[in-house]
Each structure stands twice: as C-alpha cells, then as structure tokens.
PDB file of N, CA and C in Angstrom:
ATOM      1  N   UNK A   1     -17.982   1.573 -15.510  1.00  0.00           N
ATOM      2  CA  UNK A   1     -16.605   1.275 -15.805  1.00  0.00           C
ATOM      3  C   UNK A   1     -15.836   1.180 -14.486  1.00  0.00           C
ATOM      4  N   UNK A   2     -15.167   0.093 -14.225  1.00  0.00           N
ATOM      5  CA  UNK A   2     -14.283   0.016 -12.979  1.00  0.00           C
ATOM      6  C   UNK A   2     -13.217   1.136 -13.533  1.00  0.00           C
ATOM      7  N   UNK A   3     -12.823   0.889 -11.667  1.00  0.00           N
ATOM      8  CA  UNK A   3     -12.027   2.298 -11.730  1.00  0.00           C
ATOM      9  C   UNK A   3     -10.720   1.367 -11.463  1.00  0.00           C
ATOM     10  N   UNK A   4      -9.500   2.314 -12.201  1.00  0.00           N
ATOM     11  CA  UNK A   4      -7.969   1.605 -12.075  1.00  0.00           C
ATOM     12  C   UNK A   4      -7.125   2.340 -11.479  1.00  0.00           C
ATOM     13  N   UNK A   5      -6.354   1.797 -10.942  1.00  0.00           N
ATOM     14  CA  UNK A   5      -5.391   2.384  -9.896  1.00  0.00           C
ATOM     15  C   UNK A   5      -3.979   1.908 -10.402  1.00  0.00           C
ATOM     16  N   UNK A   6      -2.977   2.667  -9.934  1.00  0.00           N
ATOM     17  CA  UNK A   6      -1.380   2.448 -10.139  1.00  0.00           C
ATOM     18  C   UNK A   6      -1.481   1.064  -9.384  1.00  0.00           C
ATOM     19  N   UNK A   7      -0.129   0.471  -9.674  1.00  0.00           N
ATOM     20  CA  UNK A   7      -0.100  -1.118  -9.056  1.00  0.00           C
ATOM     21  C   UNK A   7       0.240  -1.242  -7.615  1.00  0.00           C
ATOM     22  N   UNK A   8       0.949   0.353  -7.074  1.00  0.00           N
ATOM     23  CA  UNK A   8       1.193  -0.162  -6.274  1.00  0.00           C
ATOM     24  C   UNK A   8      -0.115   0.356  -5.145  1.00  0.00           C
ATOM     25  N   UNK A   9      -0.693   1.198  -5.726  1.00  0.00           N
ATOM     26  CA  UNK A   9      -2.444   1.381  -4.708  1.00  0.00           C
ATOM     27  C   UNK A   9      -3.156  -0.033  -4.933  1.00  0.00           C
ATOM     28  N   UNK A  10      -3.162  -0.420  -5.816  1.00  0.00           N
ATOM     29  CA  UNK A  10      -3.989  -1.813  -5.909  1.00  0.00           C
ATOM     30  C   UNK A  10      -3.502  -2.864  -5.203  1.00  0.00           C
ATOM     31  N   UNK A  11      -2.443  -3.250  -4.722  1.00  0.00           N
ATOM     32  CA  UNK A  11      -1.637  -4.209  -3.988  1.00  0.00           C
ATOM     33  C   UNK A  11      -2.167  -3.361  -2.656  1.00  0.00           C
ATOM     34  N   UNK A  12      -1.568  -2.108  -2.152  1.00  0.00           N
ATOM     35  CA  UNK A  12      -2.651  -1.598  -0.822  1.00  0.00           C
ATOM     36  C   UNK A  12      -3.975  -1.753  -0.506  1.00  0.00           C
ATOM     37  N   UNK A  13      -4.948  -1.573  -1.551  1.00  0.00           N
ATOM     38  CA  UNK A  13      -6.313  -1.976  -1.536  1.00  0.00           C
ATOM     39  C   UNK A  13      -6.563  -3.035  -0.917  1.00  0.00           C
ATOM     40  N   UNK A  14      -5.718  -3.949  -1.762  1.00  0.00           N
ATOM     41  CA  UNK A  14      -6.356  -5.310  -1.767  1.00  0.00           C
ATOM     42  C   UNK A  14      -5.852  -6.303  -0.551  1.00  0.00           C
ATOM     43  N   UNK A  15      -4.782  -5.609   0.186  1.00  0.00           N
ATOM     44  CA  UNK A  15      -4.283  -6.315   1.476  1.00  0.00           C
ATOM     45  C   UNK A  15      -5.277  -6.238   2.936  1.00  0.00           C
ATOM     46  N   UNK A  16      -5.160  -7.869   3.217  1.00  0.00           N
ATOM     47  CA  UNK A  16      -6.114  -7.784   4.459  1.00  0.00           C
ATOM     48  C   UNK A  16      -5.606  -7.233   5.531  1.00  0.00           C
ATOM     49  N   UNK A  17      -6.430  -6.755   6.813  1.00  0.00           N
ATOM     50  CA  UNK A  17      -5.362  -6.422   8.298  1.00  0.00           C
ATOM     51  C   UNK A  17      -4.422  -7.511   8.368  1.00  0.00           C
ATOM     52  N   UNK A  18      -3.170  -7.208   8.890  1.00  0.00           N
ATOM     53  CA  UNK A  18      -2.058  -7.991   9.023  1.00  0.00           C
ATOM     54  C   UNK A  18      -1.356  -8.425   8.145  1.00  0.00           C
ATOM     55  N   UNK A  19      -1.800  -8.377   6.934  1.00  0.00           N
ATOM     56  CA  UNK A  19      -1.143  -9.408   5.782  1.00  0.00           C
ATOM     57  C   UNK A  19       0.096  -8.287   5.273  1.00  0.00           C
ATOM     58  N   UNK A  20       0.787  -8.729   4.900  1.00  0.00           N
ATOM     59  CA  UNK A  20       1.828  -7.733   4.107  1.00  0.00           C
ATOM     60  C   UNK A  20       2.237  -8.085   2.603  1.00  0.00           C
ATOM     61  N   UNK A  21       2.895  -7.641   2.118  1.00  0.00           N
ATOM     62  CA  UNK A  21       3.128  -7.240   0.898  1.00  0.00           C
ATOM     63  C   UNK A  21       4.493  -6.635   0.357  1.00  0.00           C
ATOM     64  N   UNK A  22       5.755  -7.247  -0.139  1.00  0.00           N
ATOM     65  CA  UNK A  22       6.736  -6.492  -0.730  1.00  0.00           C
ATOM     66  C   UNK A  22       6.333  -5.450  -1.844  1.00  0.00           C
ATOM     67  N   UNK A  23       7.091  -4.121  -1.650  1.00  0.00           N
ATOM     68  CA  UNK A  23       6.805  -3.095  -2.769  1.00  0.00           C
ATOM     69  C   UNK A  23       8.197  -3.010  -3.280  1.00  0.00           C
ATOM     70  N   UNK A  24       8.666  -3.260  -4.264  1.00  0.00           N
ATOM     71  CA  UNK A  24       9.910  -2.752  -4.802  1.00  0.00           C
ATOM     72  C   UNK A  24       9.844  -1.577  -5.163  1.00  0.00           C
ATOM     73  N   UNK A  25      10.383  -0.326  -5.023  1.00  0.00           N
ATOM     74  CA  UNK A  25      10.255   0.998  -5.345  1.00  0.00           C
ATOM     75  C   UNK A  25      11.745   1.475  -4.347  1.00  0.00           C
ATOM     76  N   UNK A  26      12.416   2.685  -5.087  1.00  0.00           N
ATOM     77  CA  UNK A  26      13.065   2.881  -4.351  1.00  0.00           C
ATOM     78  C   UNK A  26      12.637   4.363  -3.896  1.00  0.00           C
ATOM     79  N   UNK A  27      11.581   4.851  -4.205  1.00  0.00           N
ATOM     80  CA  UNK A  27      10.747   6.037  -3.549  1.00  0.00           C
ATOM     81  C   UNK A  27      10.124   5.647  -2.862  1.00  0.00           C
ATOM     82  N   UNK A  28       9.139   7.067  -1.856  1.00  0.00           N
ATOM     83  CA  UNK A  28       8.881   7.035  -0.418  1.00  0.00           C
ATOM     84  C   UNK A  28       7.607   6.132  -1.217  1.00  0.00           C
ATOM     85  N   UNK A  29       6.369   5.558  -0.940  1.00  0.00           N
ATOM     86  CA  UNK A  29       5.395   5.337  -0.520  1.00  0.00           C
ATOM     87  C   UNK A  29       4.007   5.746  -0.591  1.00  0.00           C
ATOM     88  N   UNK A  30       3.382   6.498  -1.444  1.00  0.00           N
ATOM     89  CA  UNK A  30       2.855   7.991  -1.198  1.00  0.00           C
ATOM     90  C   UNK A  30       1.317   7.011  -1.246  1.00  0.00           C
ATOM     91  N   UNK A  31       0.702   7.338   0.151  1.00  0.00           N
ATOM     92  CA  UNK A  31      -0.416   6.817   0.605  1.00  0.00           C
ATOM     93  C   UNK A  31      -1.772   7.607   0.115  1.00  0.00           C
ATOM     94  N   UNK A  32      -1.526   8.969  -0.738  1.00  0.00           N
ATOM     95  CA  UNK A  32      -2.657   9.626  -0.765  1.00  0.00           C
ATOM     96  C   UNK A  32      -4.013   9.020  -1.414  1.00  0.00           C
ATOM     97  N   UNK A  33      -3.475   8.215  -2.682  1.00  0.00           N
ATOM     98  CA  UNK A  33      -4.497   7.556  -3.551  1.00  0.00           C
ATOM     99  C   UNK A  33      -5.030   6.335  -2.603  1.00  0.00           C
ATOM    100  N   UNK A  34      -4.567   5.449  -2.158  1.00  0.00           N
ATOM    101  CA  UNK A  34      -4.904   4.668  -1.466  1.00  0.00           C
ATOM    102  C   UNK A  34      -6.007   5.114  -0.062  1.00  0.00           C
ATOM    103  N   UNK A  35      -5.812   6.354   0.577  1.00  0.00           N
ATOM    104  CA  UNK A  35      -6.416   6.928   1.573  1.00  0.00           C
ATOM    105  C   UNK A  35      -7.229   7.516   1.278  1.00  0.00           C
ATOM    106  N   UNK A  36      -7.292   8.189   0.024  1.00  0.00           N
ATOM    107  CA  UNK A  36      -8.496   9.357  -0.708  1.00  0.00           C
ATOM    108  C   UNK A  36      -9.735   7.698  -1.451  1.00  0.00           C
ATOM    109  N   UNK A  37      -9.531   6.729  -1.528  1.00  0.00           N
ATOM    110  CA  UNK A  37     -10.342   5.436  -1.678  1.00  0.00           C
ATOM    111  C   UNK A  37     -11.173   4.530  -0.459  1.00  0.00           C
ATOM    112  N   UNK A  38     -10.168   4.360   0.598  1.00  0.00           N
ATOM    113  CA  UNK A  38      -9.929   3.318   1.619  1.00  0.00           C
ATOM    114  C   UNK A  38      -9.909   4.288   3.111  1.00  0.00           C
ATOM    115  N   UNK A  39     -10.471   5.431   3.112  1.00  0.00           N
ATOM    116  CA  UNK A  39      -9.746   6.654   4.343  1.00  0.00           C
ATOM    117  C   UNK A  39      -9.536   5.435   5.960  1.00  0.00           C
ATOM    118  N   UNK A  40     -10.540   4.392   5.906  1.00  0.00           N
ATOM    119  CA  UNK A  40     -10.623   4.083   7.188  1.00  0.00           C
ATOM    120  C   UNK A  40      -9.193   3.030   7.062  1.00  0.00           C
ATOM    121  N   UNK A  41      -8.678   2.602   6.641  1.00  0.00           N
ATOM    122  CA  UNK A  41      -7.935   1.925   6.576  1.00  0.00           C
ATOM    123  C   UNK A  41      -6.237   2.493   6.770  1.00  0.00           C
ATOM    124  N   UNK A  42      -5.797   1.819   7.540  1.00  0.00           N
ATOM    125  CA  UNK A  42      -4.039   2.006   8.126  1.00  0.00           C
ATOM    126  C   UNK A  42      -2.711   1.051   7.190  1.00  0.00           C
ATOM    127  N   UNK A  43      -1.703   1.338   6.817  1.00  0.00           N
ATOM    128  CA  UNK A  43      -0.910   0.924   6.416  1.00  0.00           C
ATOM    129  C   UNK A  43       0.838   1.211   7.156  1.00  0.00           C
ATOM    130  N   UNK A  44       1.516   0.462   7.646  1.00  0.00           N
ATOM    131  CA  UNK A  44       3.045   0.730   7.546  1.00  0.00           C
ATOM    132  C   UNK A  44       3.941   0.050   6.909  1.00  0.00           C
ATOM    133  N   UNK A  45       4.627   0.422   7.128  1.00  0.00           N
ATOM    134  CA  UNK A  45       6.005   0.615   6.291  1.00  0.00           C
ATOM    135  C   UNK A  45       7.039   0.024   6.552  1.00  0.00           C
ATOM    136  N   UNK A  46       7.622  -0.453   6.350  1.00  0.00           N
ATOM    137  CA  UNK A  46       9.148  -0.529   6.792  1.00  0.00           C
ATOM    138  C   UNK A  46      10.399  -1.094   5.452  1.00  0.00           C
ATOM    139  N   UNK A  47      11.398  -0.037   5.674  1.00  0.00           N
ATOM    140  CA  UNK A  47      12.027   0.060   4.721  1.00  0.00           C
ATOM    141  C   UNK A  47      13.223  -1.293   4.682  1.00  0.00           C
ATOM    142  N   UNK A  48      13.243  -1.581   3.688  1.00  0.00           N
ATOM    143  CA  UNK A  48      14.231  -2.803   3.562  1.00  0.00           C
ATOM    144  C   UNK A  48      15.236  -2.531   1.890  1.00  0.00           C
ATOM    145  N   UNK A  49      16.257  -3.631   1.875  1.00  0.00           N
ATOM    146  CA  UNK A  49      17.064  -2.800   0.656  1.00  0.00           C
ATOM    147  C   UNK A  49      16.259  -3.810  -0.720  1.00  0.00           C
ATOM    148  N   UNK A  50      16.422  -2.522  -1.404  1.00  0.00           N
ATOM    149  CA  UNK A  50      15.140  -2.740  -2.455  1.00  0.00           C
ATOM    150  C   UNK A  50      13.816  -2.363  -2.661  1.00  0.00           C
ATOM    151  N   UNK A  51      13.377  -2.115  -1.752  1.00  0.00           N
ATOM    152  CA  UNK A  51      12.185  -1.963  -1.579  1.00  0.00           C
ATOM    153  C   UNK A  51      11.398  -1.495  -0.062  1.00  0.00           C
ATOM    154  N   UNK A  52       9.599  -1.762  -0.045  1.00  0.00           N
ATOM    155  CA  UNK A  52       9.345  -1.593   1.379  1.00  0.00           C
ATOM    156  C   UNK A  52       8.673  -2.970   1.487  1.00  0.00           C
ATOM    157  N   UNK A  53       8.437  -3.141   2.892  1.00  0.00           N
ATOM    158  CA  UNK A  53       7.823  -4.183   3.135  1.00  0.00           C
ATOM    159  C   UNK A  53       6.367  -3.394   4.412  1.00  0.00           C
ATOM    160  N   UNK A  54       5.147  -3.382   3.469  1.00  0.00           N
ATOM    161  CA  UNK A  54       3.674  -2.854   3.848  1.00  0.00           C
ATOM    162  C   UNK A  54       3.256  -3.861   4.424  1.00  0.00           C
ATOM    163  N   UNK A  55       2.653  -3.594   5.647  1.00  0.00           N
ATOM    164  CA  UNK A  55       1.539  -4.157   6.685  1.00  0.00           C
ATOM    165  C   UNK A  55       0.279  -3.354   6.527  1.00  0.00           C
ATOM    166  N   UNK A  56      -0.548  -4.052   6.562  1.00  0.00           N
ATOM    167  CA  UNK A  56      -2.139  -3.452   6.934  1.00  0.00           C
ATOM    168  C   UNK A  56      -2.732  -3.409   8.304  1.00  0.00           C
ATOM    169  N   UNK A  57      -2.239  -2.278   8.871  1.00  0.00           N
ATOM    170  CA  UNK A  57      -2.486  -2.201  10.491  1.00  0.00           C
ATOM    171  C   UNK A  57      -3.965  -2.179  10.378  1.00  0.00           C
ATOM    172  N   UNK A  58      -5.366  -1.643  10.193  1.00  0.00           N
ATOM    173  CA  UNK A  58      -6.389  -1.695  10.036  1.00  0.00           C
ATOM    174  C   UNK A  58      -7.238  -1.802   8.680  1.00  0.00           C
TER     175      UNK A  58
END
C-alpha cells in the first residue's frame, strides 16, 4: 500500500533542487514529516502575504 502524506509534504517531496513551489498556509511550515521521509534533502522558505514561497536547496 503506498504511503500518503498531507498535501503540503507531498508538494515538498516531489520538488526538484531549485524548483519552487507556492504554499498557501498562514502557519509556520513544519518540515518534520517531510525530513523524517527525505532526511538528505534541504528546503527554504520565504514568507510572502498569503502564503510561503519553498525552494529545494538540495
């Protein structure tokens, strides 16, 4: 059985290095699920109104 993730870990998953991704949320971000899956992999952040806007640093 594949395994399912909240939408916004699956949009992290699935982003290549560099590519980004709007998150609409007006909460922080919470990288744990995404890192406890993906550990080698980097993500930032940057906050914009509405939402964040995620990069895949590695």
């Amino acid at each position: 059985m594949p395994k399912t993730y909240g939408p916004i870990t699956e949009r992290l998953l699935s982003l290549a290095p560099g590519r980004s991704c709007v998150v609409t949320t007006q909460k922080r971000i919470d990288y744990s699920a995404a890192r406890k899956h993906a550990p080698e992999r980097e993500w930032a952040a940057e906050s914009r109104e509405g939402g964040w806007v995620v990069t895949r640093v590695r």
